[in-house]
C-alpha atoms as a PDB file:
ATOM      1  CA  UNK A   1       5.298  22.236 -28.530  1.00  0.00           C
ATOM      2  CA  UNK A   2       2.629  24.848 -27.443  1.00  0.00           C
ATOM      3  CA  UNK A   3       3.092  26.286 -23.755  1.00  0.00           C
ATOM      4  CA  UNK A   4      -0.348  24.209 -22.871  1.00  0.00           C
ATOM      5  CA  UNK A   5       1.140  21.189 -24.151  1.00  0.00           C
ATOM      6  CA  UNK A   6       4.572  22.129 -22.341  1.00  0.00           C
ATOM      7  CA  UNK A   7       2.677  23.154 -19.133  1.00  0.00           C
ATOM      8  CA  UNK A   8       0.991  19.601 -19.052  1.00  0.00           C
ATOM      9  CA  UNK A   9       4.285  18.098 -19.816  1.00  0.00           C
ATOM     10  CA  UNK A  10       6.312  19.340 -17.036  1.00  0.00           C
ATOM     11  CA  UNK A  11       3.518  19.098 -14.144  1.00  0.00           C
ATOM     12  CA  UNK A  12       3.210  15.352 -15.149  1.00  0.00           C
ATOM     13  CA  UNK A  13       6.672  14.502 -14.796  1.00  0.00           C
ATOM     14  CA  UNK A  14       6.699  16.368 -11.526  1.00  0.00           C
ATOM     15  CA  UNK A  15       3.481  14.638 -10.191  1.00  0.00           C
ATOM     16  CA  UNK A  16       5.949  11.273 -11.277  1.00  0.00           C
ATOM     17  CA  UNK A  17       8.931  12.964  -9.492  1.00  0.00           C
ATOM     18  CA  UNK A  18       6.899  13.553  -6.208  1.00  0.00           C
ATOM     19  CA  UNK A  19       4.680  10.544  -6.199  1.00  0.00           C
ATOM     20  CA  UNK A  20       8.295   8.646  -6.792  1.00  0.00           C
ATOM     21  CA  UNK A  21       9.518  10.349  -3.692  1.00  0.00           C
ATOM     22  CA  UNK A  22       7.304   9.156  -1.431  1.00  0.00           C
ATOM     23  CA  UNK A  23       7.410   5.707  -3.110  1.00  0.00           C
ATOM     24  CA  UNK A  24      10.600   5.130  -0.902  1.00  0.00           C
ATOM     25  CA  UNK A  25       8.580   4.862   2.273  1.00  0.00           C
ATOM     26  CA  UNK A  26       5.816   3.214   0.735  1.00  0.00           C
ATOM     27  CA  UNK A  27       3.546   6.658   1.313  1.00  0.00           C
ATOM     28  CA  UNK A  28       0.521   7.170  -1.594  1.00  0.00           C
ATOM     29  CA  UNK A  29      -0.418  10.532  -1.156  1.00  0.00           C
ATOM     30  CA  UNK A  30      -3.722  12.200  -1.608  1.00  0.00           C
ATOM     31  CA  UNK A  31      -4.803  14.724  -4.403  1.00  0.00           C
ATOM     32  CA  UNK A  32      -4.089  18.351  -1.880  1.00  0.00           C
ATOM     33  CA  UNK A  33      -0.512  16.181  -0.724  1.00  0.00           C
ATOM     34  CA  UNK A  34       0.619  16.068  -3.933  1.00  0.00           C
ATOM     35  CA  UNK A  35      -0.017  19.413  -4.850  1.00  0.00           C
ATOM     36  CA  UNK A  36       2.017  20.552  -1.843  1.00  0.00           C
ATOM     37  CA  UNK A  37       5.236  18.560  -3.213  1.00  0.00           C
ATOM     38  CA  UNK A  38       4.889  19.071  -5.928  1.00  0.00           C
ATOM     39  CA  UNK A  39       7.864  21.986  -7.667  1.00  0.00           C
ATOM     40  CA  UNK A  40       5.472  23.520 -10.118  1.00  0.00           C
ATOM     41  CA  UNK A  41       3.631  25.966  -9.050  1.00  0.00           C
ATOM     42  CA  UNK A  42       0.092  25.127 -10.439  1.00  0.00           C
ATOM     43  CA  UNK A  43      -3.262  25.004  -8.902  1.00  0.00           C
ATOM     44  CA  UNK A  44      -5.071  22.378  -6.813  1.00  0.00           C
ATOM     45  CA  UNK A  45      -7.582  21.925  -9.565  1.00  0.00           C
ATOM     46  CA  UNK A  46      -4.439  21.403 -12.510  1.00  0.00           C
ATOM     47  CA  UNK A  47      -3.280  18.473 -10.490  1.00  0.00           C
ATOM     48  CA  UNK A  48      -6.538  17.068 -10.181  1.00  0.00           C
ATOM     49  CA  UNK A  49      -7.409  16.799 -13.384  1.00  0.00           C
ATOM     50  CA  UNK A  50      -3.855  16.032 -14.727  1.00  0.00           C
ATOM     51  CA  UNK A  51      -4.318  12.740 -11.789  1.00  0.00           C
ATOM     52  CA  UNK A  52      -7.575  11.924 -13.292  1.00  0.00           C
ATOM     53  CA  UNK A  53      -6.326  11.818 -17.019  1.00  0.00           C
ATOM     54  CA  UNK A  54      -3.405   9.451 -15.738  1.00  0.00           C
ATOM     55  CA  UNK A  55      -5.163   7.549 -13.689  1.00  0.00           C
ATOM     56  CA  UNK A  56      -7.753   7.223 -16.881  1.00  0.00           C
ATOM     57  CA  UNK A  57      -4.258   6.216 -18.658  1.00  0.00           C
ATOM     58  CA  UNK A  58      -3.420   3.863 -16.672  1.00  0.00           C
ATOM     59  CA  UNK A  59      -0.327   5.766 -15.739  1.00  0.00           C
ATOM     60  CA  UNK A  60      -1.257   5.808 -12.096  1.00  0.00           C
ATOM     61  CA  UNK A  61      -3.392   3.794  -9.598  1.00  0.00           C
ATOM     62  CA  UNK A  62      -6.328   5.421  -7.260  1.00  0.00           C
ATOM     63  CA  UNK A  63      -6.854   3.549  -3.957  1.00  0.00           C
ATOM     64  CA  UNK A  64     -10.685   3.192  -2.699  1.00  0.00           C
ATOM     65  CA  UNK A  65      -9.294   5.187   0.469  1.00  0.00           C
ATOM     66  CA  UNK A  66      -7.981   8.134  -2.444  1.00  0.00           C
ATOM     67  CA  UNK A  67      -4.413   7.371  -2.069  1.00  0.00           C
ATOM     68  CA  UNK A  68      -2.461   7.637  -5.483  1.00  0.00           C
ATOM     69  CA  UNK A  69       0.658   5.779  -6.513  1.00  0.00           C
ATOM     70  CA  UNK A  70       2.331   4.638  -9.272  1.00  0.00           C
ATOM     71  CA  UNK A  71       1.952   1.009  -8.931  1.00  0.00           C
ATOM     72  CA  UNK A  72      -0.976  -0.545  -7.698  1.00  0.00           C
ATOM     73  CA  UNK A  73      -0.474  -0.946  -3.797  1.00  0.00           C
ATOM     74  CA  UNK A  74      -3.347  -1.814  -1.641  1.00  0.00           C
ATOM     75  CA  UNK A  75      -1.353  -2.360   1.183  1.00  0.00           C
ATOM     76  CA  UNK A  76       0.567   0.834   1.523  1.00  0.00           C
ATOM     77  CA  UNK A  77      -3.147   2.963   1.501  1.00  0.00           C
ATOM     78  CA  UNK A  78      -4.292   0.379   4.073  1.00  0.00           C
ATOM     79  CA  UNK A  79      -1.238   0.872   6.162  1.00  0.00           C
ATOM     80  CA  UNK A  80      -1.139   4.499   5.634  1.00  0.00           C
ATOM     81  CA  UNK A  81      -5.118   5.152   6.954  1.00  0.00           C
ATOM     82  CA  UNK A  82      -4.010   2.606  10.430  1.00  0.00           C
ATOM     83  CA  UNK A  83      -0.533   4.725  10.776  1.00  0.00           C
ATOM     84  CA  UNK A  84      -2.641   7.820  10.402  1.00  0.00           C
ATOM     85  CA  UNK A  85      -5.055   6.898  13.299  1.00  0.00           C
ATOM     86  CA  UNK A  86      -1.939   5.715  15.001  1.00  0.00           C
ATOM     87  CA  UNK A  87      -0.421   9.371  14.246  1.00  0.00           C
ATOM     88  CA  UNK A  88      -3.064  10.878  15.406  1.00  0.00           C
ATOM     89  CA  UNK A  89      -3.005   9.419  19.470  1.00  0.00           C
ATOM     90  CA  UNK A  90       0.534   9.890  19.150  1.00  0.00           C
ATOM     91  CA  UNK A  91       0.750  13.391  18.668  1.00  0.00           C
ATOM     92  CA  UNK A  92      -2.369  14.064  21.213  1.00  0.00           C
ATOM     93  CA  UNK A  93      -0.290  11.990  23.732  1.00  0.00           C
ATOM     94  CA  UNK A  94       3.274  14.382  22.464  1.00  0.00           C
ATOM     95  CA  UNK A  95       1.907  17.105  24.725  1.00  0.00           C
ATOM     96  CA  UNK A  96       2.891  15.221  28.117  1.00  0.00           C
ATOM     97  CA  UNK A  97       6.658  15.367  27.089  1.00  0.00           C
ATOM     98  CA  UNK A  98       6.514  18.681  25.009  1.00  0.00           C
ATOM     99  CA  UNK A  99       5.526  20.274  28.412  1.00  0.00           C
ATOM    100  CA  UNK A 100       8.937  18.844  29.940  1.00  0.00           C
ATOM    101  CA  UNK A 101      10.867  19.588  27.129  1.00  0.00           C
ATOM    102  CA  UNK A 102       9.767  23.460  27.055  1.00  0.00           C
ATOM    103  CA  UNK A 103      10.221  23.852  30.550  1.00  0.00           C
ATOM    104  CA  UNK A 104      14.387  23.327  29.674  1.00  0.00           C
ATOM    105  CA  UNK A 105      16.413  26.646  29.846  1.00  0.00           C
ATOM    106  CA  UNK A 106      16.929  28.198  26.782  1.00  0.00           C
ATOM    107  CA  UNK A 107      14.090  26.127  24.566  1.00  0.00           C
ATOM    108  CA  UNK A 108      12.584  28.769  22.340  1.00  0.00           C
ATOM    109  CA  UNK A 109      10.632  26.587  20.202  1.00  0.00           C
ATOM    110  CA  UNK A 110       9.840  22.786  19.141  1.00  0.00           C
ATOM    111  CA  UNK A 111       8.157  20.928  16.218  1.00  0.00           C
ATOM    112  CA  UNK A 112       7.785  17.513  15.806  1.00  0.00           C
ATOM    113  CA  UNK A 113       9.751  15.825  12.204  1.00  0.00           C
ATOM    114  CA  UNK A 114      10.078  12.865  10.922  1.00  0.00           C
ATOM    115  CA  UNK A 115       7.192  10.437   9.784  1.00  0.00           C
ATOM    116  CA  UNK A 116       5.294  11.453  12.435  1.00  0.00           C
ATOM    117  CA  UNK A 117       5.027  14.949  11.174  1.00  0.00           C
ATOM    118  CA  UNK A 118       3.835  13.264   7.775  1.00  0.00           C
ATOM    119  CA  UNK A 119       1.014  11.644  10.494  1.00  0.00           C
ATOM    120  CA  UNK A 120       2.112   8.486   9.804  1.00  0.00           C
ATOM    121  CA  UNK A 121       3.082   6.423  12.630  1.00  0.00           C
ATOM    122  CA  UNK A 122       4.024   2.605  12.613  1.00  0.00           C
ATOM    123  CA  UNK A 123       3.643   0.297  15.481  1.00  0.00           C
ATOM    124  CA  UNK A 124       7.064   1.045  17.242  1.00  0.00           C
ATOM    125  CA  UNK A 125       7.048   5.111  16.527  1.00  0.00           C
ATOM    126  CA  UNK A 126       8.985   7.414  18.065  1.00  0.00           C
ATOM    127  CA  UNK A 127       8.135  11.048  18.433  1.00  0.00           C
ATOM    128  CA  UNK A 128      11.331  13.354  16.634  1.00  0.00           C
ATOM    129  CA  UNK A 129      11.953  17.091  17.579  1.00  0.00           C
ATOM    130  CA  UNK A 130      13.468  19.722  16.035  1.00  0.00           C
ATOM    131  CA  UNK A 131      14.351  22.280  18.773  1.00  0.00           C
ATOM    132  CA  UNK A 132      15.224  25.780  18.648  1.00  0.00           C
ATOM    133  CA  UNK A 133      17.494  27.591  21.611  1.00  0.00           C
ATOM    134  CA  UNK A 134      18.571  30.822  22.660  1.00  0.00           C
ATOM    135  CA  UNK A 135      21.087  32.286  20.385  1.00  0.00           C
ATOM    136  CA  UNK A 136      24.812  31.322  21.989  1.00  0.00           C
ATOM    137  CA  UNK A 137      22.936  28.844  24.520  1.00  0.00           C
ATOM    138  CA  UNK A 138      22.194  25.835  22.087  1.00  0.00           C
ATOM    139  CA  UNK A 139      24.704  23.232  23.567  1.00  0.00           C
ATOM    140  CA  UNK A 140      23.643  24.478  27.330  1.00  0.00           C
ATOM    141  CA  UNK A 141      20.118  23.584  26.287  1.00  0.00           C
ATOM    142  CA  UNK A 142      21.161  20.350  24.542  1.00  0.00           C
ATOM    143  CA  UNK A 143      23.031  18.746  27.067  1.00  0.00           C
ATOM    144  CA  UNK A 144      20.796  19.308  30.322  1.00  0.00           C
ATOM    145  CA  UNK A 145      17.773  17.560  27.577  1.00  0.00           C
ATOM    146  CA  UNK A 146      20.618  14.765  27.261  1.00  0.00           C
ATOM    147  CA  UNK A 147      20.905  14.251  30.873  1.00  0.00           C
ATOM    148  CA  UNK A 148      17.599  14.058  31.352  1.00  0.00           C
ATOM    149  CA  UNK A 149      16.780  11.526  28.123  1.00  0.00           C
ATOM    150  CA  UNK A 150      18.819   9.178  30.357  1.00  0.00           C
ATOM    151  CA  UNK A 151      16.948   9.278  33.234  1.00  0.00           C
ATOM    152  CA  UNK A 152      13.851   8.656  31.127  1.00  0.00           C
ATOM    153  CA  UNK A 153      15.258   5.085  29.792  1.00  0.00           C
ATOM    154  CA  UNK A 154      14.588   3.790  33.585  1.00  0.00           C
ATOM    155  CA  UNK A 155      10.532   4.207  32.398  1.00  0.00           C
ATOM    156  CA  UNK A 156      10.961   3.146  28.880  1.00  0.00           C
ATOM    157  CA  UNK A 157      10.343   6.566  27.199  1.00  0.00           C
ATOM    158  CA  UNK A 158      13.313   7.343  25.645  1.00  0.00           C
ATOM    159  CA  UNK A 159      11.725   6.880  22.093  1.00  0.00           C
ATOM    160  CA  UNK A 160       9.408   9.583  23.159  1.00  0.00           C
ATOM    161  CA  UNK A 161      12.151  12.014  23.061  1.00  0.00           C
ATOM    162  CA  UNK A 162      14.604  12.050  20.419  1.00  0.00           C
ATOM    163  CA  UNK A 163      16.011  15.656  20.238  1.00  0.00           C
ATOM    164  CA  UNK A 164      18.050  14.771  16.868  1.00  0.00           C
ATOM    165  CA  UNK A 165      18.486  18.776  15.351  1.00  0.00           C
ATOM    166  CA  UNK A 166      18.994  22.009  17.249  1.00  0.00           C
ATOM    167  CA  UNK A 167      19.506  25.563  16.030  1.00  0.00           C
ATOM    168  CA  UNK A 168      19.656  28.608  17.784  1.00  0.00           C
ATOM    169  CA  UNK A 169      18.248  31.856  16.555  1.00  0.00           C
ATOM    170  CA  UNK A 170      21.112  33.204  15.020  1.00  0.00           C
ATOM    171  CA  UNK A 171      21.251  29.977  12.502  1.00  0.00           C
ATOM    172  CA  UNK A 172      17.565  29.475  11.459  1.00  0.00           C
ATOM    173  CA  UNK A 173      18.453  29.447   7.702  1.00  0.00           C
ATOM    174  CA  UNK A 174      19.180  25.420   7.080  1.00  0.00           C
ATOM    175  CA  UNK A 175      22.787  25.009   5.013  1.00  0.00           C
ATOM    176  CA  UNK A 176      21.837  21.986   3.711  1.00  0.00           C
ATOM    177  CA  UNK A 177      19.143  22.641   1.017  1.00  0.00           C
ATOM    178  CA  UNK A 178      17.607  19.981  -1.225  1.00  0.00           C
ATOM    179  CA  UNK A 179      14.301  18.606  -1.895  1.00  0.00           C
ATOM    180  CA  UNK A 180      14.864  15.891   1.637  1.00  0.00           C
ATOM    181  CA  UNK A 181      14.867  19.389   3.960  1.00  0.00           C
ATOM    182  CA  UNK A 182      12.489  21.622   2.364  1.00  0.00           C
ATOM    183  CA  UNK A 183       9.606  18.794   2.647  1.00  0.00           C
ATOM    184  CA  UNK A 184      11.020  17.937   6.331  1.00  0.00           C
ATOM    185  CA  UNK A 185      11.020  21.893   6.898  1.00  0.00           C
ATOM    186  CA  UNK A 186       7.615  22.370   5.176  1.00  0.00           C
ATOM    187  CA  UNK A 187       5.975  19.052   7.376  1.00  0.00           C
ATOM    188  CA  UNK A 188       7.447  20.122  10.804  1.00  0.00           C
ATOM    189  CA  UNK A 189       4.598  20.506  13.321  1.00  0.00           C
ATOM    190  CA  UNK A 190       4.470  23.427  15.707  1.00  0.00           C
ATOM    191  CA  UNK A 191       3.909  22.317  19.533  1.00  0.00           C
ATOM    192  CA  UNK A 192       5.880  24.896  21.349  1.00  0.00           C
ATOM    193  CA  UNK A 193       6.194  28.777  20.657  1.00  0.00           C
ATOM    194  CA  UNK A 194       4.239  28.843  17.023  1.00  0.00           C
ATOM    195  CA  UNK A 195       5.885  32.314  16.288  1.00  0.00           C
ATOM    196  CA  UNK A 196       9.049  30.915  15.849  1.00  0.00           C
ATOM    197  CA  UNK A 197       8.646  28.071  14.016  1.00  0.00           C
ATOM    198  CA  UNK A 198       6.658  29.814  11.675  1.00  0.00           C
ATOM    199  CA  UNK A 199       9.906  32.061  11.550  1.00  0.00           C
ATOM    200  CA  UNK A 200      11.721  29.260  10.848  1.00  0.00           C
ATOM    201  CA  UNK A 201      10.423  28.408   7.649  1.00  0.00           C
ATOM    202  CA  UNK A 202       9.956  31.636   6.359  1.00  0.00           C
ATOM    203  CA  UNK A 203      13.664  31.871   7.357  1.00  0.00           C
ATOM    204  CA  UNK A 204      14.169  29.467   4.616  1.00  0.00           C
ATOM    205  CA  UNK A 205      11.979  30.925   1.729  1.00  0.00           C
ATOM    206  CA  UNK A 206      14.584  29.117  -0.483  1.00  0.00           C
ATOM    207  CA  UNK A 207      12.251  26.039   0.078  1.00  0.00           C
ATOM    208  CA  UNK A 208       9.746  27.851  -2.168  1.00  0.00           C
ATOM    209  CA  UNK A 209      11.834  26.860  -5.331  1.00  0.00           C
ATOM    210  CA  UNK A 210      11.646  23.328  -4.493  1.00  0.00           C
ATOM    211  CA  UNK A 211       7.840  23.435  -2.568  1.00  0.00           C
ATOM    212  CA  UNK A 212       6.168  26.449  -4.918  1.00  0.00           C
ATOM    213  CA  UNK A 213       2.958  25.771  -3.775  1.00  0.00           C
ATOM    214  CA  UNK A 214       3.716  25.910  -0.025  1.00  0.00           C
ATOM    215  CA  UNK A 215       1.184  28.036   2.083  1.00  0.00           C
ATOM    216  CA  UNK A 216       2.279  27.661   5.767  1.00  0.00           C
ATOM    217  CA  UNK A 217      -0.943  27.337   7.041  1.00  0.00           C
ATOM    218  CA  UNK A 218       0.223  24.760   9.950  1.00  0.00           C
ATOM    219  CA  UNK A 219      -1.332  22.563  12.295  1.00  0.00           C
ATOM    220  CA  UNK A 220      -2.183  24.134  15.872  1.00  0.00           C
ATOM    221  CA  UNK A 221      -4.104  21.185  17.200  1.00  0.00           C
ATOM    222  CA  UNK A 222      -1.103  19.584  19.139  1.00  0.00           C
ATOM    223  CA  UNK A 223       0.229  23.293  20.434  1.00  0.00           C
ATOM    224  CA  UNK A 224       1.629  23.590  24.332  1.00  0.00           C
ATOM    225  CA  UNK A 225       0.831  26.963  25.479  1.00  0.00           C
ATOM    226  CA  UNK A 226       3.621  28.728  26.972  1.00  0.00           C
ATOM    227  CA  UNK A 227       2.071  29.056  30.698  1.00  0.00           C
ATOM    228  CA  UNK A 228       4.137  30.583  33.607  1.00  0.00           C
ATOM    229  CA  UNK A 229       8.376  30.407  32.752  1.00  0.00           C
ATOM    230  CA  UNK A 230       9.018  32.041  36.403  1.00  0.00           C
ATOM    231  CA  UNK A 231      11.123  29.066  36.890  1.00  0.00           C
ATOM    232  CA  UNK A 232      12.700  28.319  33.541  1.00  0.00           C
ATOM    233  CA  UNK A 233      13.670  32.475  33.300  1.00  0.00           C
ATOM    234  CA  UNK A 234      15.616  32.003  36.726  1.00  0.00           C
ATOM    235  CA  UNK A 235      17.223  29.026  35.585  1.00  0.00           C
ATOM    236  CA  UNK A 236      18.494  31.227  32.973  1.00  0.00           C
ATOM    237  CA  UNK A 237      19.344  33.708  34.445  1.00  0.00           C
ATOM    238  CA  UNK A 238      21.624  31.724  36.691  1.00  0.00           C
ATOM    239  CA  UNK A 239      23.473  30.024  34.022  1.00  0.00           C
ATOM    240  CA  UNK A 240      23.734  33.551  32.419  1.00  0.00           C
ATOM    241  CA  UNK A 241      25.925  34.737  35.295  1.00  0.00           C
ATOM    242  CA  UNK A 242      28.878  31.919  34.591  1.00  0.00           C
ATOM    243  CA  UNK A 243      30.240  33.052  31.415  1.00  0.00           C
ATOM    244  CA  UNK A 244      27.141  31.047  29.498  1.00  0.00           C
ATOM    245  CA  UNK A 245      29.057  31.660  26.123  1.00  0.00           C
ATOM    246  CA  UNK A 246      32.456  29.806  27.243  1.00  0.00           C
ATOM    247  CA  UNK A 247      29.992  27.325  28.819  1.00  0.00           C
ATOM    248  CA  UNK A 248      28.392  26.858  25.401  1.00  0.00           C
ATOM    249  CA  UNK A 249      31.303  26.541  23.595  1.00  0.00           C
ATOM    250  CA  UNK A 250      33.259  23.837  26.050  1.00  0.00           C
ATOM    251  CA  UNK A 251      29.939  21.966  25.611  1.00  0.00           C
ATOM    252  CA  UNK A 252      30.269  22.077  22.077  1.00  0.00           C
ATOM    253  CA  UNK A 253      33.510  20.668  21.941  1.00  0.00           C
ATOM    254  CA  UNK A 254      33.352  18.080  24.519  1.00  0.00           C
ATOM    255  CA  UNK A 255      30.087  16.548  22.417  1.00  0.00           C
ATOM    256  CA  UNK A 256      31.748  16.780  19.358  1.00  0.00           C
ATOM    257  CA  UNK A 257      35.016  15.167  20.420  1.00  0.00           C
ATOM    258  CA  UNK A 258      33.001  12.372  21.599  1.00  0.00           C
ATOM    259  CA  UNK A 259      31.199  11.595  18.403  1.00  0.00           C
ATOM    260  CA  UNK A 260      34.267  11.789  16.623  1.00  0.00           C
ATOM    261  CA  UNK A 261      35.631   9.056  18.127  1.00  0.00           C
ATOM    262  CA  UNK A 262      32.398   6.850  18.095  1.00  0.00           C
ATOM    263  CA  UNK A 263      32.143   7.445  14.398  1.00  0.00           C
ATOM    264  CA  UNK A 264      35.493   6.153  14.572  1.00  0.00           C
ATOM    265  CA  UNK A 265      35.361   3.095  16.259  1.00  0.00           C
ATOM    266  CA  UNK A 266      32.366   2.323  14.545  1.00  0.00           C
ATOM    267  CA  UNK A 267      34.452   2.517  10.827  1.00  0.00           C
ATOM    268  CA  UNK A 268      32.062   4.868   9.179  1.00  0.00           C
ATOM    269  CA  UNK A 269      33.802   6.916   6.654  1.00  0.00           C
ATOM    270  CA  UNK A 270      34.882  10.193   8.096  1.00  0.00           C
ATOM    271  CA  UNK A 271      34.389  11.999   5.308  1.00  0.00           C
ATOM    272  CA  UNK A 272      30.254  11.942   5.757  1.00  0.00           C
ATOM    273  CA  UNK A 273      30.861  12.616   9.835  1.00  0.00           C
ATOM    274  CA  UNK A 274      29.885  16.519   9.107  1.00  0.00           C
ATOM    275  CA  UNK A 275      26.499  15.419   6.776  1.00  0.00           C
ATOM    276  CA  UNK A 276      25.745  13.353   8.946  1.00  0.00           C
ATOM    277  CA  UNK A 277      26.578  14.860  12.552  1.00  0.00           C
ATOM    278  CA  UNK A 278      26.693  18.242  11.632  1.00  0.00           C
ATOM    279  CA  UNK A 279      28.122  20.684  14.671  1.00  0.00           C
ATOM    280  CA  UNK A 280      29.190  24.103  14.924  1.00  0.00           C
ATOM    281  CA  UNK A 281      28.023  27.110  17.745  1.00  0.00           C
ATOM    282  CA  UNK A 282      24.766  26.874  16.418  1.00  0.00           C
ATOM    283  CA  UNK A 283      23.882  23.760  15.096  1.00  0.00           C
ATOM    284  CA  UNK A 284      23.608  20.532  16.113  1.00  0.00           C
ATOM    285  CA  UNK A 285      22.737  17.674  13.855  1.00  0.00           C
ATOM    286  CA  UNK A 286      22.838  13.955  15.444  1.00  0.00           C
ATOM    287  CA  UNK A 287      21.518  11.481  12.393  1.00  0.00           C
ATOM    288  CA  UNK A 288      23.964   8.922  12.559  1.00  0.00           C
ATOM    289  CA  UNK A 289      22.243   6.661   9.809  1.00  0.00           C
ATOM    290  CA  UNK A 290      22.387   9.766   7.797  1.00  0.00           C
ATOM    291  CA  UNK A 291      18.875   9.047   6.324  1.00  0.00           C
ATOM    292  CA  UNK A 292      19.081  12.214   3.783  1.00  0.00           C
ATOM    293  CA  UNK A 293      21.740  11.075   2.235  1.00  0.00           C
ATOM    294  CA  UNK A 294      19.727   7.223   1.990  1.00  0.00           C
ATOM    295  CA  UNK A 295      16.910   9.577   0.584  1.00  0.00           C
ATOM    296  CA  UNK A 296      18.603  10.793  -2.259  1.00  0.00           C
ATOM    297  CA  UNK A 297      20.573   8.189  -3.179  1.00  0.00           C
ATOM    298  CA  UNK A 298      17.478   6.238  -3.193  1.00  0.00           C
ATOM    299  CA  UNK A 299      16.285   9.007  -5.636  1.00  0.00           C
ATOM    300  CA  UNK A 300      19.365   9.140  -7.776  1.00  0.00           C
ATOM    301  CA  UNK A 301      19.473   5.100  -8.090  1.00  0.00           C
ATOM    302  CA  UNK A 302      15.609   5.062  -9.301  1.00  0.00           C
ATOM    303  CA  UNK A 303      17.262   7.513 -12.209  1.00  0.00           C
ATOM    304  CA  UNK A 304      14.664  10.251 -10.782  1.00  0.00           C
ATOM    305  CA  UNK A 305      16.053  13.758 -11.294  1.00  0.00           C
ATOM    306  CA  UNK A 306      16.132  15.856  -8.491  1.00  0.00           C
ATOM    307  CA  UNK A 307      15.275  19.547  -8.538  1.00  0.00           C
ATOM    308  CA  UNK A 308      18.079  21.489  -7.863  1.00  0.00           C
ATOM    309  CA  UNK A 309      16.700  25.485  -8.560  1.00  0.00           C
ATOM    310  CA  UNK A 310      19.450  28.346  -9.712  1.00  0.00           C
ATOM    311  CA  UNK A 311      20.150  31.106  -7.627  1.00  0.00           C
ATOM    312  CA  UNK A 312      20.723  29.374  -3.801  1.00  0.00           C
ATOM    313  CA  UNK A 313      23.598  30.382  -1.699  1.00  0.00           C
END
């Protein structure tokens, strides 16, 4: 086999891989999507003409909106064009609660995850952050955001702030790294402090190997300028008095105790209590239906191989 012949080869099995992905949430993705998935590092113009030659082959299906997929699905592009107008409001509307959220002690950055940050909303959406604190100051910020996600389920907006992953800047570098976290790292949208979300992911250039053709050009539509901290740097400069780092720490531990024994009584297997709730100084992961592990199971029962590159520590 010549290297054309191999080249062609290997980007159509990963345009099968990648279009297979995001066949688990019933998501057909456009031409400049799938190139962004994709783990070969190839042009734009490759994958469009590899899609048109298996499209011609019946190998694939082309929505009249431009969505591909393997099988023909009208319904997922139709859904996918009114989530994306959904999306859209969604995110515009983000901007009222990212202002409250930044105005926390110790919040040094937020993006918005989940589907949402694949603008796809569904009827009953919910907006998911991934926050970044203070190095040493993480479980300070996360519990004072806890207290106040209670008070907000007396208005019904409690879906409008689901603060399920934290890391400080000391921990930026995910552990956990498979093809489910470099496209949720690579999708995150900046709306709070750009500079370090853009640090995040280049934190993680291991994503590269699974993501080659990853640019970081993001999305500054839905930003929330800084504006005057006076406030927010005299809150923390009060809790930076009281021995903040035994604070953080008994924080820590009193959370984590407390999960423990909810994962308990609700009989889920201990052994997946650190996948899925994932704590330590500087992390804190609350996904109690574990959805990466769902994700690639999913992947690994559909007998789809999943890249795993050499050389990641």
């Amino acid at each position: 086999m010549d290297k054309k012949t191999e080249h062609r080869a290997t980007l159509e099995q990963s345009i099968d891989f990648t279009l297979g992905y995001f066949e688990l949430f019933n998501y057909p993705l456009q031409a400049n999507e799938i190139h962004k998935f994709l783990d070969v590092k190839c042009s734009l113009s490759d994958v469009e003409e590899h899609l048109s030659y298996l499209k011609n082959s019946g190998t694939i299906f082309q929505s009249e909106q431009g969505f591909y997929s393997r099988s023909q699905q009208t319904g997922w592009s139709v859904e996918r064009h009114y989530g994306y107008q959904r999306a859209e409001l969604l995110l515009k509307k983000s901007a009222r609660f990212v202002s409250i959220i930044k105005r926390f002690p110790f919040v040094d950055g937020i993006g918005i995850s989940g589907s949402l940050s694949k603008y796809y909303a569904d009827k009953d959406a919910d907006i998911d952050y991934f926050i970044i604190t203070r190095t040493n100051r993480l479980w300070i910020a996360r519990t004072l955001l806890h207290l106040y996600k209670k008070l907000t389920f007396l208005r019904g907006y409690q879906d409008y702030y689901c603060m399920n992953f934290f890391v400080d800047q000391s921990a930026l570098e995910i552990i956990q790294k498979n093809v489910f976290t470099a496209i949720e790292l690579v999708t995150l949208i900046p709306v709070y402090q750009l500079e370090n979300i853009i640090q995040l992911k280049k934190q993680n250039a291991w994503l590269l190997r699974f993501l080659p053709n990853t640019d970081f050009v993001e999305d500054e539509r839905f930003l929330v300028p800084c504006g005057n901290e006076f406030l927010k740097r005299g809150i923390e400069n009060f809790f930076n008095i009281f021995w903040p780092e035994r604070l953080n720490r008994f924080l820590m531990q009193v959370t984590d105790r407390k999960w423990r024994a909810k994962w308990r009584r609700k009989s889920f297997p201990m052994e997946h209590y650190d996948d899925a709730m994932y704590t330590s100084l500087h992390v804190s992961k609350n996904h109690p239906a574990n959805y990466q592990e769902q994700v690639l199971n999913a992947l690994k029962n559909k007998q789809k191989l999943i890249p795993q590159p050499t050389c990641l520590r």
